[in-house]
C-alpha atoms as a PDB file:
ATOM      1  CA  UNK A   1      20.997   7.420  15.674  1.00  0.00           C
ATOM      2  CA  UNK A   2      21.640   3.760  17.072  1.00  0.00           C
ATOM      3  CA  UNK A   3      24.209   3.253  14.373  1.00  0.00           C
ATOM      4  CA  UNK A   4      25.747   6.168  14.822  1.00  0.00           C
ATOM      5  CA  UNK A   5      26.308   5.500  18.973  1.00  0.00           C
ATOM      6  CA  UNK A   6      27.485   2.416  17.803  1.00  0.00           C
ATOM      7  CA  UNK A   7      30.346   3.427  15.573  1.00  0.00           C
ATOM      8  CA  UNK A   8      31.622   5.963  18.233  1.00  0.00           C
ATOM      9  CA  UNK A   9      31.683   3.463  21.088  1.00  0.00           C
ATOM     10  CA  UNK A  10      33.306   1.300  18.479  1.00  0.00           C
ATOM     11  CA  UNK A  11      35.765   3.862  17.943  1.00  0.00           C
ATOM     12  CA  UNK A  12      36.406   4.939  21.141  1.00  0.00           C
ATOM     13  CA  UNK A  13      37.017   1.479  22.897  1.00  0.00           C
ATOM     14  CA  UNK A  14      39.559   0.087  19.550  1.00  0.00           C
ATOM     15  CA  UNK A  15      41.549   3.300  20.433  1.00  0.00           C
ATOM     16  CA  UNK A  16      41.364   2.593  24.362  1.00  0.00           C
ATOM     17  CA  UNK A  17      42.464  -0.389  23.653  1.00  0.00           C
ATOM     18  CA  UNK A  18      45.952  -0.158  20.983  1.00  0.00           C
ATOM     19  CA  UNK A  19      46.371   2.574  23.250  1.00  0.00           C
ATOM     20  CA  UNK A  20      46.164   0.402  26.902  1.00  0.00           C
ATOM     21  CA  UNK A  21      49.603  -0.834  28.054  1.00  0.00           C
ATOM     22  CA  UNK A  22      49.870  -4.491  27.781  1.00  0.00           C
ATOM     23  CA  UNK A  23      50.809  -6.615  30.707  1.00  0.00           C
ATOM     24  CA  UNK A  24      53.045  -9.483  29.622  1.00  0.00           C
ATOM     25  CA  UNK A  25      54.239 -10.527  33.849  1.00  0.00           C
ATOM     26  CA  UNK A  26      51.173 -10.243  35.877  1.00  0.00           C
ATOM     27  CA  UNK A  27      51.252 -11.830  38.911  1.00  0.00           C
ATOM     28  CA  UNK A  28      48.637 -12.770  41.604  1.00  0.00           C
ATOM     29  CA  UNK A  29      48.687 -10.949  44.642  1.00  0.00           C
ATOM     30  CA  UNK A  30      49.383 -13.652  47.029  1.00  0.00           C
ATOM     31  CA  UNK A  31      52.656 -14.650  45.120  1.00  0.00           C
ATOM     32  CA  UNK A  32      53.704 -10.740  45.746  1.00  0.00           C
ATOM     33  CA  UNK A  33      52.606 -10.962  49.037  1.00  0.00           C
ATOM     34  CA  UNK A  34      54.636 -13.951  49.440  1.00  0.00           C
ATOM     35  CA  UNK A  35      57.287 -12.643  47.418  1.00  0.00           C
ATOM     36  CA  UNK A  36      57.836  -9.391  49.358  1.00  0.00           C
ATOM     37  CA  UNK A  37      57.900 -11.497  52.730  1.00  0.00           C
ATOM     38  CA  UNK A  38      61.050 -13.534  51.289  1.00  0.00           C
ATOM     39  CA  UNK A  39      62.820 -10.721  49.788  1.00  0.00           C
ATOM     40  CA  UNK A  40      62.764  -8.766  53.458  1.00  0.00           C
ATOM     41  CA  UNK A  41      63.892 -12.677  54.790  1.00  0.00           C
ATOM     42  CA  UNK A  42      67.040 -12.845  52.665  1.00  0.00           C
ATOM     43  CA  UNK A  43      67.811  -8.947  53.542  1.00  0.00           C
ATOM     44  CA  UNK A  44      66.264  -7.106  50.480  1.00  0.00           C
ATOM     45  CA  UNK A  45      64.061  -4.406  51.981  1.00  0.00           C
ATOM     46  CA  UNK A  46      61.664  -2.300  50.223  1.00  0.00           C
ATOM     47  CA  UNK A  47      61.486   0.903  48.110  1.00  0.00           C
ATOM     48  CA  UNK A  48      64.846   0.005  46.333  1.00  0.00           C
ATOM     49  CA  UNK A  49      66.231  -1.316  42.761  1.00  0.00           C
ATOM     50  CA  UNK A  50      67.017  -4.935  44.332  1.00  0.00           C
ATOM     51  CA  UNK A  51      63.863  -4.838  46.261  1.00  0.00           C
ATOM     52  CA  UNK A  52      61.903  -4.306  43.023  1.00  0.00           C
ATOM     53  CA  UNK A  53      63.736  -6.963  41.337  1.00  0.00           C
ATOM     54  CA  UNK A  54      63.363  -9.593  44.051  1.00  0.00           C
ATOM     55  CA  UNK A  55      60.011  -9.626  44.277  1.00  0.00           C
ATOM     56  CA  UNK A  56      59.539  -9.343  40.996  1.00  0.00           C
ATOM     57  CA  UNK A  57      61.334 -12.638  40.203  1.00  0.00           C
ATOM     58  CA  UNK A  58      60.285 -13.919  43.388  1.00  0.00           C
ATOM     59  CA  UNK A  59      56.590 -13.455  42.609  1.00  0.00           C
ATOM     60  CA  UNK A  60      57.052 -15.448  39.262  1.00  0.00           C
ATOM     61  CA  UNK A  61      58.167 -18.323  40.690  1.00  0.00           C
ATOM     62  CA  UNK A  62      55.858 -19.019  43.538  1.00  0.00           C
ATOM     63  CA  UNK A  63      53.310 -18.143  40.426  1.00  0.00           C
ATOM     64  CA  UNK A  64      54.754 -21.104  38.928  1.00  0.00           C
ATOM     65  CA  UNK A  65      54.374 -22.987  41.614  1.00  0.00           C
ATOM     66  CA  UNK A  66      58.245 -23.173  42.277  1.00  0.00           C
ATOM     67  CA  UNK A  67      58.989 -22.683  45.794  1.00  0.00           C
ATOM     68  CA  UNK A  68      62.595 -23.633  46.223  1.00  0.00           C
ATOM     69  CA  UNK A  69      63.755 -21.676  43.217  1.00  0.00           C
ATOM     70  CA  UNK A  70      61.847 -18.512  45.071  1.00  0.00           C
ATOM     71  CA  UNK A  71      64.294 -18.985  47.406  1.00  0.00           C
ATOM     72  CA  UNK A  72      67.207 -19.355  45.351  1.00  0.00           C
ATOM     73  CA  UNK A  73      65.892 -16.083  43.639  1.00  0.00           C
ATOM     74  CA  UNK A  74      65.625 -14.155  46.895  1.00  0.00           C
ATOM     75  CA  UNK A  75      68.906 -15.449  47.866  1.00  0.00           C
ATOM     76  CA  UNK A  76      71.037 -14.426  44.823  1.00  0.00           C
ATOM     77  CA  UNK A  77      68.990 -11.460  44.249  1.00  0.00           C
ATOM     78  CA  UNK A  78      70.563 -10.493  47.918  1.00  0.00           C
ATOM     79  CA  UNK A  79      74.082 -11.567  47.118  1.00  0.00           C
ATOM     80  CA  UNK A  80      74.050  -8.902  44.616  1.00  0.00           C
ATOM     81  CA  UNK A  81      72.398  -6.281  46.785  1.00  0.00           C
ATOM     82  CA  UNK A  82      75.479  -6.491  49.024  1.00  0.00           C
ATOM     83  CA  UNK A  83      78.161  -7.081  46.599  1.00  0.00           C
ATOM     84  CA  UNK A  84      77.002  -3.711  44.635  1.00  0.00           C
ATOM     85  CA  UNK A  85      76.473  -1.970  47.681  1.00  0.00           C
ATOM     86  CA  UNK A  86      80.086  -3.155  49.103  1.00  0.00           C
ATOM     87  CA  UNK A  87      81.433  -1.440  45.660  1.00  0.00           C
ATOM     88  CA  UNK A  88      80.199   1.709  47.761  1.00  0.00           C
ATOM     89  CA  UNK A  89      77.731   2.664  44.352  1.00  0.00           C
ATOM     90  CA  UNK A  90      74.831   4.735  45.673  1.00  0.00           C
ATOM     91  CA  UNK A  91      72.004   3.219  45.306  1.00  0.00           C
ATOM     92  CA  UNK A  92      68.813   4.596  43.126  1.00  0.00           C
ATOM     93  CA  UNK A  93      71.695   5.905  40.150  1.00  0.00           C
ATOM     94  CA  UNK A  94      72.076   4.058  37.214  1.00  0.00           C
ATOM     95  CA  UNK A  95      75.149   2.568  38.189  1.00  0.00           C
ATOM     96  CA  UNK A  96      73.360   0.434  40.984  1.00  0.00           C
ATOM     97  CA  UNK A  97      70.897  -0.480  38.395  1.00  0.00           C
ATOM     98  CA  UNK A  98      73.339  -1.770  36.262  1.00  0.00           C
ATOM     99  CA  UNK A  99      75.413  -3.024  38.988  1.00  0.00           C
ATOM    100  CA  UNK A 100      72.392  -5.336  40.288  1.00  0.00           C
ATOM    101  CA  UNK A 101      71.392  -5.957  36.307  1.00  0.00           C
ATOM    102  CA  UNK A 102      75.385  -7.237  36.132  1.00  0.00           C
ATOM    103  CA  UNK A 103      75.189  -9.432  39.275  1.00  0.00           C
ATOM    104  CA  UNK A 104      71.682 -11.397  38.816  1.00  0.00           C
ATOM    105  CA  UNK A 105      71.952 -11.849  35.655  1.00  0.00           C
ATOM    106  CA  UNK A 106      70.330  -9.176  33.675  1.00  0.00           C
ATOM    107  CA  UNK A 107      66.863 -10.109  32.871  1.00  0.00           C
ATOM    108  CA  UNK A 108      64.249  -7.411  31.893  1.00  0.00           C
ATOM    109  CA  UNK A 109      62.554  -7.178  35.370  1.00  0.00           C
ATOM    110  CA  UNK A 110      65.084  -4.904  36.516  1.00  0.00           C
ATOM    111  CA  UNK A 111      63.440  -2.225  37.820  1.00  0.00           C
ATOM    112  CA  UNK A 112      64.126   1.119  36.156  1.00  0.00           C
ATOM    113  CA  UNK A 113      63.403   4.958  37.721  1.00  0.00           C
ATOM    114  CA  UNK A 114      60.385   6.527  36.739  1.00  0.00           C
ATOM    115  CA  UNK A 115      60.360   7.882  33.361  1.00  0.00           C
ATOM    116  CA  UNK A 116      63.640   5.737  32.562  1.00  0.00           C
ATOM    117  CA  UNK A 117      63.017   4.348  29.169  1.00  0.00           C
ATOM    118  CA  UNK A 118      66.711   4.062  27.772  1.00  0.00           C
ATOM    119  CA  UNK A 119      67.728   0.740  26.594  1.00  0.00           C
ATOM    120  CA  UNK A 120      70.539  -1.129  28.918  1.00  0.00           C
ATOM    121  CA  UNK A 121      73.320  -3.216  27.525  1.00  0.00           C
ATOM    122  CA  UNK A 122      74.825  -6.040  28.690  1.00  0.00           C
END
């Protein structure tokens, strides 16, 4: 009967785990916490593609330990949150996610809407 329990826990957890999402960027809290503070400094507020983004990259580096470059992050990350919304492109559409993919550069922390899964170009 032991054996048997075994095997099916076994089971059970090797499937929970292929199955579990893996988490390649986590971040500590206090570098989000951080991070949202100096996104909503340089201008980026919450709830929005660029918002998303900036603390995303923003939370990296103070993760690394790289305080001025969180700034330059924030900073650019803003830049394009104005020049995309200047080009009058509404934001939450694809086209403002591409727009602010376009202006900082691309990299695959760009947020995405839920249930988005197509693959963006450069």
């Amino acid at each position: 009967m032991l054996n048997r329990m075994n095997t099916i826990f076994l089971a059970v957890g090797t499937i929970m785990a292929l199955g579990a999402p893996v988490v390649t960027r986590a971040q500590s809290g206090d570098a989000i916490a951080k991070a949202e503070r100096t996104c909503e400094d340089y201008g980026v507020g919450q709830g929005a593609v660029a918002a998303d983004t900036c603390v995303a990259r923003v939370a990296r580096t103070y993760d690394r330990g790289e305080l001025e470059q969180a700034r330059v992050e924030a900073r650019n990350i803003a830049r394009a949150q104005r020049t995309c919304l200047a080009s009058e492109i509404e934001p939450m559409t694809s086209g403002y996610r591409q727009c602010i993919a376009r202006e900082t550069g691309g990299g695959p922390e760009i947020a995405t809407a839920p249930g988005d899964d197509r693959q963006r170009t450069q």
